[in-house]
N, C-alpha and C. Protein backbone atom coordinates (compact mmCIF):
# COMPACT_ATOMS: atom_id res chain seq x y z
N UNK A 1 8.86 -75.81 14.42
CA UNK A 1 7.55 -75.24 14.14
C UNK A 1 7.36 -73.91 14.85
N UNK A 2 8.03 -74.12 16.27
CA UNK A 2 7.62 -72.35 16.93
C UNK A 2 8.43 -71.50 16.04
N UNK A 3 9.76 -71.99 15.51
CA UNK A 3 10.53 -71.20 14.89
C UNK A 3 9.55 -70.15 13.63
N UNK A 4 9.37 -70.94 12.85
CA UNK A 4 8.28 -70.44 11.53
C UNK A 4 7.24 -69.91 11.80
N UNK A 5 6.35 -69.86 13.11
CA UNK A 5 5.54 -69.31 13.86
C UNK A 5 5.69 -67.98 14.04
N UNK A 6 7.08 -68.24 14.97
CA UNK A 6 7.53 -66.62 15.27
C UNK A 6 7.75 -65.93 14.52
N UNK A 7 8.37 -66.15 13.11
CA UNK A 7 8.79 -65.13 12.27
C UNK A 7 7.59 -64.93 11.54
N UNK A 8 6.39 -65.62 11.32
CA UNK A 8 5.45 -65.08 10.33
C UNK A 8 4.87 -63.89 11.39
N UNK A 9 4.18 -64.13 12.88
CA UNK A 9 3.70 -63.34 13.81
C UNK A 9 4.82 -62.23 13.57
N UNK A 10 5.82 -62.12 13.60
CA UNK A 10 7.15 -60.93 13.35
C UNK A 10 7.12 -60.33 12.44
N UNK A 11 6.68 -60.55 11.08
CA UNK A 11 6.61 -60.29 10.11
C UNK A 11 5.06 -59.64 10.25
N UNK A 12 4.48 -60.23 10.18
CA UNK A 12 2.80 -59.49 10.58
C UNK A 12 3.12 -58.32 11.04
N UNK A 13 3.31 -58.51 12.37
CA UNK A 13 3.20 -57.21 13.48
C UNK A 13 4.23 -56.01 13.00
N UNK A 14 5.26 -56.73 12.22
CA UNK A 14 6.02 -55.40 11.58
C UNK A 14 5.65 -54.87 10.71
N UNK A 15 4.43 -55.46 9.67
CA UNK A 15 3.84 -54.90 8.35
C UNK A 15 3.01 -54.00 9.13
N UNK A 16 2.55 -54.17 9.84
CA UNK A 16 0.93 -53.14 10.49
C UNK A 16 2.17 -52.09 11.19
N UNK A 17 3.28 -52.44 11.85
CA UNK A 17 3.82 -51.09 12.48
C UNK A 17 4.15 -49.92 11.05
N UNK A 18 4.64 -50.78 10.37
CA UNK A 18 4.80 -49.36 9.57
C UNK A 18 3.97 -49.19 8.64
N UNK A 19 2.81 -49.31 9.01
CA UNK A 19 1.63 -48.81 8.06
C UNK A 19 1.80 -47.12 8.93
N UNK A 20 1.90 -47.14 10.29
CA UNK A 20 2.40 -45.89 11.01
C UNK A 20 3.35 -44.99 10.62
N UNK A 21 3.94 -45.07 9.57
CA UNK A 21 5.40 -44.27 9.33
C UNK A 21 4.71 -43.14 7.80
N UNK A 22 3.49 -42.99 7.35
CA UNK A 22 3.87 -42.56 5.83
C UNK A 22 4.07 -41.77 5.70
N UNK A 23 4.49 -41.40 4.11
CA UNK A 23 5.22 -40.67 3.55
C UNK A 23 4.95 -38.99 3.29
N UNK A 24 6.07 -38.28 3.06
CA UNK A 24 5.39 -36.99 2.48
C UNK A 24 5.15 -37.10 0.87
N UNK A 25 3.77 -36.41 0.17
CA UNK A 25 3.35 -36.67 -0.71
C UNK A 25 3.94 -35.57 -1.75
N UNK A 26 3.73 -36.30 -2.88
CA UNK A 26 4.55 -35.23 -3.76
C UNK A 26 3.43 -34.90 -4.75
N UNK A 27 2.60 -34.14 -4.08
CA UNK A 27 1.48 -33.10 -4.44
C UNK A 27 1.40 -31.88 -4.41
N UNK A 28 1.00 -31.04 -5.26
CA UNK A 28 0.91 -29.52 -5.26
C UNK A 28 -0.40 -29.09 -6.14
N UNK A 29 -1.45 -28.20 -6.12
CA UNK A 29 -2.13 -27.83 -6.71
C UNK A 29 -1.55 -26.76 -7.71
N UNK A 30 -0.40 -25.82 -7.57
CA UNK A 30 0.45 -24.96 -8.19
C UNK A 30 0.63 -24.88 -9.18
N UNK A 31 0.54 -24.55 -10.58
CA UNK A 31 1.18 -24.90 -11.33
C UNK A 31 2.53 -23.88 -12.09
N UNK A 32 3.50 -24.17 -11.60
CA UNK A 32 4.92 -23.26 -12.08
C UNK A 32 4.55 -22.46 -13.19
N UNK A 33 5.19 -21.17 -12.79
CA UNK A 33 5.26 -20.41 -13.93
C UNK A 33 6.72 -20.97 -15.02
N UNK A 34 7.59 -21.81 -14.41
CA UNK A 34 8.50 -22.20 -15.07
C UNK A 34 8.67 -23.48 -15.50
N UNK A 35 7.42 -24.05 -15.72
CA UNK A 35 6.95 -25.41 -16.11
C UNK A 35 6.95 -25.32 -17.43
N UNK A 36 7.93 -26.88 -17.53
CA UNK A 36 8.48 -26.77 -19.38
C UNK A 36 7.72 -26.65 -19.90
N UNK A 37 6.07 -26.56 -19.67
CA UNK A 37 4.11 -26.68 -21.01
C UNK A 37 4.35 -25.14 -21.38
N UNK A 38 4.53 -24.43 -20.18
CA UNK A 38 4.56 -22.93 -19.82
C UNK A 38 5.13 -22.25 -20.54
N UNK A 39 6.66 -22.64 -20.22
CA UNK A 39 8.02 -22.04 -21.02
C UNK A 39 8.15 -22.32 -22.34
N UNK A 40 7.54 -23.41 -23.22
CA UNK A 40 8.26 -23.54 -24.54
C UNK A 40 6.51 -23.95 -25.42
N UNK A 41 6.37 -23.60 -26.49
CA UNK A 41 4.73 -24.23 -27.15
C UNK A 41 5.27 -25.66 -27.26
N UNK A 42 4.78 -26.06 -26.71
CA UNK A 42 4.38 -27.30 -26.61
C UNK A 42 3.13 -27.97 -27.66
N UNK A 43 3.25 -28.84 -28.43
CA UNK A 43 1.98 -29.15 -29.07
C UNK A 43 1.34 -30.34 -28.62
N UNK A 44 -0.38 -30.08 -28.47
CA UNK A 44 -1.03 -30.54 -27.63
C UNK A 44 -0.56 -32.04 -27.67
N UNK A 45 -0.48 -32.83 -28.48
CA UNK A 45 -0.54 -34.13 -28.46
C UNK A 45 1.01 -34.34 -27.69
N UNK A 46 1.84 -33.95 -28.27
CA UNK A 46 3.13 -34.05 -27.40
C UNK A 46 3.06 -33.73 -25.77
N UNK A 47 1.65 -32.72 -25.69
CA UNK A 47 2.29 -32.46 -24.39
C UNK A 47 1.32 -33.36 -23.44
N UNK A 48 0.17 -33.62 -24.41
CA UNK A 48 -0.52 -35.04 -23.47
C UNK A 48 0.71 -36.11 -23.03
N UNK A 49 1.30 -36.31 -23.96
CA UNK A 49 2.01 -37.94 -23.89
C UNK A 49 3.35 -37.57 -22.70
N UNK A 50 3.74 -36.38 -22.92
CA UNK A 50 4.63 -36.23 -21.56
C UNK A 50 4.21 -36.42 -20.45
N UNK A 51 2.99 -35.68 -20.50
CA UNK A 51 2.36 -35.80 -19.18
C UNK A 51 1.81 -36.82 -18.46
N UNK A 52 1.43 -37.80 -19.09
CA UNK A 52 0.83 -38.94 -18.76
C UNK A 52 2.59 -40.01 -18.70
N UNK A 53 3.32 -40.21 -19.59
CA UNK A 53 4.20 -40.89 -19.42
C UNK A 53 5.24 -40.04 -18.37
N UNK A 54 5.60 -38.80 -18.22
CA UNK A 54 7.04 -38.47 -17.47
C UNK A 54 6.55 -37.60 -16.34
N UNK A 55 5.43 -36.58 -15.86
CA UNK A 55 5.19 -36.27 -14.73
C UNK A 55 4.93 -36.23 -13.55
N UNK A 56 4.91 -37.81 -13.58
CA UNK A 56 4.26 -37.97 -12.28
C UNK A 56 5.69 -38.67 -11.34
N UNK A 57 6.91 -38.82 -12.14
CA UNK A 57 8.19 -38.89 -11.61
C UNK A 57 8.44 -37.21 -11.53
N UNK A 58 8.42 -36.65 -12.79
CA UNK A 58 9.38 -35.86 -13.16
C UNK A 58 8.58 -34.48 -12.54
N UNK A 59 8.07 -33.91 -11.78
CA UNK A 59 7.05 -32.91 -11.57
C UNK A 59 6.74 -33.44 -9.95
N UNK A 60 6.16 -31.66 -9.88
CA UNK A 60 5.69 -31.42 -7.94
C UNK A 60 4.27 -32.02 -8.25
N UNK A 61 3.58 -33.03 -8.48
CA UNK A 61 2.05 -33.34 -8.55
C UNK A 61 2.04 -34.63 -8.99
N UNK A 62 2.40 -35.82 -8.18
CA UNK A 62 1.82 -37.13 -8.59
C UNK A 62 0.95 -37.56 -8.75
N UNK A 63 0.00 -37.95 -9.46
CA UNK A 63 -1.23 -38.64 -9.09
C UNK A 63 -0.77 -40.53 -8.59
N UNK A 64 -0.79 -40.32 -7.37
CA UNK A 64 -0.56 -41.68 -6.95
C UNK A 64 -2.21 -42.64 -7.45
N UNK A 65 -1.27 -44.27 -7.54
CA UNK A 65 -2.07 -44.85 -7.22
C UNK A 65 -2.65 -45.17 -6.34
N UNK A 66 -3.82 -46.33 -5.82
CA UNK A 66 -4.49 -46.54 -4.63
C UNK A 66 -2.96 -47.20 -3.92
N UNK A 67 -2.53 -48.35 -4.26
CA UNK A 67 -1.26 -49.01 -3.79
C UNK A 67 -0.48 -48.30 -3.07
N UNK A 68 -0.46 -46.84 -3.13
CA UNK A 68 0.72 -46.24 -2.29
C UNK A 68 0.21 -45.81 -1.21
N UNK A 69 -0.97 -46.35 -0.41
CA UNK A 69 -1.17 -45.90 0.90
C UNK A 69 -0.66 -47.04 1.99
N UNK A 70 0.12 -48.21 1.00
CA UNK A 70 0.37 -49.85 1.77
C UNK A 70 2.28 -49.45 2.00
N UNK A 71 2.21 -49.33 2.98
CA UNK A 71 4.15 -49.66 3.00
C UNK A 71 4.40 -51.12 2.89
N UNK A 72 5.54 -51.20 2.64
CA UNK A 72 6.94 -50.58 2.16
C UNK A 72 6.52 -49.77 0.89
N UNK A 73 5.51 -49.90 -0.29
CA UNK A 73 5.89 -49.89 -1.50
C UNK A 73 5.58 -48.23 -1.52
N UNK A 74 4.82 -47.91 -0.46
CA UNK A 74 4.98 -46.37 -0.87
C UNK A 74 6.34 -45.74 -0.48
N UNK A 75 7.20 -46.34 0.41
CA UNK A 75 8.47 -45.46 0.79
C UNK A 75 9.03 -46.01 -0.70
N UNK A 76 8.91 -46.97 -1.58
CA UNK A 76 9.44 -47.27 -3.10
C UNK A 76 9.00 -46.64 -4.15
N UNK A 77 7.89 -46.32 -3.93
CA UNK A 77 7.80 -44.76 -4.93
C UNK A 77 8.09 -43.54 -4.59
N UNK A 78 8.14 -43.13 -3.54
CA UNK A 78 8.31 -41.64 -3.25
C UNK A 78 10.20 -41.82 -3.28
N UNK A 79 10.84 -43.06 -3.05
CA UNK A 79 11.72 -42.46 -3.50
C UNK A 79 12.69 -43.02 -4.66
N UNK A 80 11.56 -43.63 -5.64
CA UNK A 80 11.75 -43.22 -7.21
C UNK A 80 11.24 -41.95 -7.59
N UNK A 81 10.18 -41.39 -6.73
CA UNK A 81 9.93 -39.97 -7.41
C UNK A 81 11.26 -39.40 -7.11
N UNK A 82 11.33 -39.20 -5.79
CA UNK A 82 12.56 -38.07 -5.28
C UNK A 82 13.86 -38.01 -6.41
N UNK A 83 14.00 -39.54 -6.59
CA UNK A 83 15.02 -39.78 -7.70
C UNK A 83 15.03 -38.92 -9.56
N UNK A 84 13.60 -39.26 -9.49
CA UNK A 84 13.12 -38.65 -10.98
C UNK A 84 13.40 -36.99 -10.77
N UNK A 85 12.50 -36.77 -9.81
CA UNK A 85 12.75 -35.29 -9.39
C UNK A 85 14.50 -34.53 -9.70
N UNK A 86 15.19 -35.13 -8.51
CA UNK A 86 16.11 -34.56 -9.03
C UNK A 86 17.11 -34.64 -10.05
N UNK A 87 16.74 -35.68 -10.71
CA UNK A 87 17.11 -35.64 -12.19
C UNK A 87 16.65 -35.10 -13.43
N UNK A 88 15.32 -34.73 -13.30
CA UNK A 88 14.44 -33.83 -14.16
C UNK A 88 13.69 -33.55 -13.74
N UNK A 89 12.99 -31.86 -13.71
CA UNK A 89 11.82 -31.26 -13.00
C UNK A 89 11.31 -30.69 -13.51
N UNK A 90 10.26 -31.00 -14.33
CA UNK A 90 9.59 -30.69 -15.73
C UNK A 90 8.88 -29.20 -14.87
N UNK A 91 8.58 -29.02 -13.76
CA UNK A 91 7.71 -27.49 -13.17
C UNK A 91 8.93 -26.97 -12.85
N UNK A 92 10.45 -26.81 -13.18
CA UNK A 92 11.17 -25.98 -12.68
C UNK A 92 11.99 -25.78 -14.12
N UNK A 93 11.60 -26.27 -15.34
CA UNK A 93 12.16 -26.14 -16.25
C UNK A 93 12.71 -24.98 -16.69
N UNK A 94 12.10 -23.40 -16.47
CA UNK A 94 12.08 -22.42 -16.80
C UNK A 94 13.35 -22.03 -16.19
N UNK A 95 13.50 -22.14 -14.96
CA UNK A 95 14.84 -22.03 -13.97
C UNK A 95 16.15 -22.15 -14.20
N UNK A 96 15.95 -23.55 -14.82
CA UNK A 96 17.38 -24.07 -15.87
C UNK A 96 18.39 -23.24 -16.83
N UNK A 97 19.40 -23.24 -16.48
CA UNK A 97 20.44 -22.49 -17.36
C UNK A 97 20.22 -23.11 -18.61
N UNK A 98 20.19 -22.42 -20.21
CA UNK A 98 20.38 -23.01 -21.19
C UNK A 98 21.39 -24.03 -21.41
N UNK A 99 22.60 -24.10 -20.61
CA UNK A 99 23.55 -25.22 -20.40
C UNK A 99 23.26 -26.55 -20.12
N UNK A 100 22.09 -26.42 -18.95
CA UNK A 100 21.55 -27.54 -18.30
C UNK A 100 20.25 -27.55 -19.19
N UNK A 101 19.55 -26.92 -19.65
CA UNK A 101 18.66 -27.13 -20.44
C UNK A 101 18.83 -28.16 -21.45
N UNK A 102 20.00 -27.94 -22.06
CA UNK A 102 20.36 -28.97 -23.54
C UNK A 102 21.08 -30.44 -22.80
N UNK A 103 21.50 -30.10 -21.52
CA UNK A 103 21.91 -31.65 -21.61
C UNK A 103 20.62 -32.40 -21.06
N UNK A 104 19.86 -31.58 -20.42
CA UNK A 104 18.54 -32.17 -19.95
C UNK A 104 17.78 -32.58 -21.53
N UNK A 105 17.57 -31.95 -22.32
CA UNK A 105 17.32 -32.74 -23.58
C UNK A 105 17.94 -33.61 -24.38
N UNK A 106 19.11 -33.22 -24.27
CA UNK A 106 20.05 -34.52 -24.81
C UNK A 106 19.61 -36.16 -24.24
N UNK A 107 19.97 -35.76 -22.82
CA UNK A 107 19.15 -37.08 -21.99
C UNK A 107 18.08 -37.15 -22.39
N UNK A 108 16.67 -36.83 -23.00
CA UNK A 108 15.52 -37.03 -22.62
C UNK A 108 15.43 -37.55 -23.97
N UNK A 109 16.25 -37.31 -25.32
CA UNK A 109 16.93 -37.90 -26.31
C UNK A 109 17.07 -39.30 -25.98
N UNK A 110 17.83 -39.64 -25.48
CA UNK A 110 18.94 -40.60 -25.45
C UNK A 110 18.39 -41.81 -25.21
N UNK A 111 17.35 -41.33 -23.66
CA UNK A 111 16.88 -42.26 -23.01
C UNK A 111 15.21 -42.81 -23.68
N UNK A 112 14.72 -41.38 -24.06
CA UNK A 112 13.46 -42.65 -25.43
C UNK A 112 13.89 -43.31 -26.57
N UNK A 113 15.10 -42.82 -27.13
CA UNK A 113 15.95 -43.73 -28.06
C UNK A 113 16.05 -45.11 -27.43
N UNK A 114 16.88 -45.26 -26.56
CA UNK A 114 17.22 -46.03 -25.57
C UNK A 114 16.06 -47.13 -25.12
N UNK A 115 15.06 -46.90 -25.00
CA UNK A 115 14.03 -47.42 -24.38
C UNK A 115 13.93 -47.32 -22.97
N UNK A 116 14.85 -46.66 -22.35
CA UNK A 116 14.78 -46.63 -20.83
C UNK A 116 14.08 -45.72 -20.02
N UNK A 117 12.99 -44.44 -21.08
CA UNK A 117 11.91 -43.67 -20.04
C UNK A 117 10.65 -43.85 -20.81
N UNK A 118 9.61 -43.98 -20.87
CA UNK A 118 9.25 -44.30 -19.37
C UNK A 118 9.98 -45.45 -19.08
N UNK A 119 10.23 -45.82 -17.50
CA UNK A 119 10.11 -47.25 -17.08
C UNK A 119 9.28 -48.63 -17.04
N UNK A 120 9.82 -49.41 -17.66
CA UNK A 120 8.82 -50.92 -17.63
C UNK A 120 8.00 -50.88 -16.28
N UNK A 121 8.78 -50.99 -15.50
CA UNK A 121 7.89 -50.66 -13.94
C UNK A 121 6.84 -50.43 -14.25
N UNK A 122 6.83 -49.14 -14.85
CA UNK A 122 5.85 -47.69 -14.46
C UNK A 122 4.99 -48.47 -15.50
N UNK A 123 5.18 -48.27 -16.66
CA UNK A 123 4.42 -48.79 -17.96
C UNK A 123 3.98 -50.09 -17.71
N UNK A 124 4.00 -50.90 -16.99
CA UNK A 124 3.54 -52.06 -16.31
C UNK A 124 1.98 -51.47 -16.01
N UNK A 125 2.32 -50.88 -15.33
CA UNK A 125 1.15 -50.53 -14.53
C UNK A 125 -0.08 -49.68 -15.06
N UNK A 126 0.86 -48.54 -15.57
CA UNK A 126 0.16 -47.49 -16.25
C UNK A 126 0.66 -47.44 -17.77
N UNK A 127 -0.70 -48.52 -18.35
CA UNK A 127 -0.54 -48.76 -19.14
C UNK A 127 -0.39 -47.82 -20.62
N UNK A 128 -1.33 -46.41 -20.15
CA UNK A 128 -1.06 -45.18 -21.22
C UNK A 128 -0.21 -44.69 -21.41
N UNK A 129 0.92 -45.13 -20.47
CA UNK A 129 2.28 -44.16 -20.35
C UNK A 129 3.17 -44.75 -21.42
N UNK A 130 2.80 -46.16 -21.87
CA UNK A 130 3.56 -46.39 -23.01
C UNK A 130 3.65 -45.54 -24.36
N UNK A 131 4.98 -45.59 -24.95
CA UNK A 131 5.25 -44.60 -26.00
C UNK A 131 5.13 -45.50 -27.54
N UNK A 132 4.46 -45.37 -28.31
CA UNK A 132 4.98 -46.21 -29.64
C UNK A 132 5.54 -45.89 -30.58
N UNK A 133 6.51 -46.56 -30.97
CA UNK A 133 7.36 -45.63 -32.22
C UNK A 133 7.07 -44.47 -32.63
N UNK A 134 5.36 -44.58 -32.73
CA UNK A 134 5.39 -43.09 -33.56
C UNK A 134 5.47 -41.78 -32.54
N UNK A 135 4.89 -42.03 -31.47
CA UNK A 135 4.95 -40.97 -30.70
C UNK A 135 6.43 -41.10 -29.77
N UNK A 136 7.29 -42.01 -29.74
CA UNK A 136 8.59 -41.34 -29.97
C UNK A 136 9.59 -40.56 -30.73
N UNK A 137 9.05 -40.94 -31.78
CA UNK A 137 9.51 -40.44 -33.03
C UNK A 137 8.92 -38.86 -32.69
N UNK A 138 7.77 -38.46 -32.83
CA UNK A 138 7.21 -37.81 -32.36
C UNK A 138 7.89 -36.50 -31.70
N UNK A 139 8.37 -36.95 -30.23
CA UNK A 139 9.09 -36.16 -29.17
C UNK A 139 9.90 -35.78 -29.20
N UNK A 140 10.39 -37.03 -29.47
CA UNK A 140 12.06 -36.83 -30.25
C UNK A 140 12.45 -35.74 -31.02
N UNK A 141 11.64 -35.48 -32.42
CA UNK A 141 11.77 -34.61 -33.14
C UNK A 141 11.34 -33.03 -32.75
N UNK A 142 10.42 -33.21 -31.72
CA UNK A 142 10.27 -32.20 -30.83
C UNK A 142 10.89 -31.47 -30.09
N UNK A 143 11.73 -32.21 -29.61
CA UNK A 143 13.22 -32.07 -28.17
C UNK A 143 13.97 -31.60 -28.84
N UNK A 144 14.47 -31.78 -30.61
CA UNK A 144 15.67 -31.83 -31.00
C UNK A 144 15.53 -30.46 -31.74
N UNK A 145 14.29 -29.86 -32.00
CA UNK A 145 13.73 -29.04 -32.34
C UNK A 145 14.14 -27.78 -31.36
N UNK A 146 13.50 -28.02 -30.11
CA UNK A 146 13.76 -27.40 -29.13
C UNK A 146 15.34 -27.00 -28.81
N UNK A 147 15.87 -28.01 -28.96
CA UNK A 147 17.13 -28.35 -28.66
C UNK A 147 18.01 -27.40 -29.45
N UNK A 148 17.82 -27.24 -30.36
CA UNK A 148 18.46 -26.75 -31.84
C UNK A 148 18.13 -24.81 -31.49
N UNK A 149 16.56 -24.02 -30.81
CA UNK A 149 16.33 -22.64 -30.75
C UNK A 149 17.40 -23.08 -29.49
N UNK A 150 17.83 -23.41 -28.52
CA UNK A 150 18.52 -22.89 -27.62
C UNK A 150 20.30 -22.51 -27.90
């Protein structure tokens, strides 16, 4: 019994220590002059649905939820952002070599084909970020569009 004692008191006192540790936030008021809305016409409805489904990985400006002021789970988003980030950076888009430009669309292809962006995770939660056929269809034809002037 002291055994199971000690580790819940251990467990306690370690949740409240690293409420002490948080994170740096991945916020900016800025908005890039080389931000893919910026760089390419974008049409409005397309560029709502990016924004709400892929920016808040993919971009310097999260809007966190309330949940990420509780550790561990905020060191678990900031570094799924960090992750998203450097795999796509929708405010540094402009920057991109046309080389990296097309495979960055190819992927962004692949993976709403795919079903794998947004994330279930994410779309769990935030429930607008879901895409439905049509507005994949949608993007898709958008990207490939895009894809095709470069």
């Amino acid at each position: 019994m002291k055994v199971i004692k000690f580790i819940g008191w251990f467990f306690l006192v370690s949740l409240v220590v690293i409420q002490f540790f948080p994170i740096e936030r991945n916020q900016s008021e800025e908005v890039s002059r080389a931000d893919f809305m910026l760089v390419n016409t974008v049409p409005e409805k397309i560029q709502n649905k990016i924004q709400v489904s892929c920016y808040d990985c993919h971009s310097n400006n999260t809007e966190y939820p309330w949940y990420n002021k509780v550790q561990p789970v905020a060191w678990f988003l900031e570094d799924h952002i960090r992750e998203g980030k450097a795999e796509l950076n929708f405010n540094e888009w402009g920057d991109y070599s046309d080389r990296r430009k097309n495979s960055k669309l190819r992927s962004i292809i692949s993976q709403i084909e795919d079903g794998e962006m947004p994330l279930d995770s994410y779309t769990l939660i935030h429930g607008d970020a879901k895409l439905s056929s049509e507005d994949k269809l949608e993007i898709i034809n958008y990207i490939t569009g895009l894809k095709s002037e470069l």
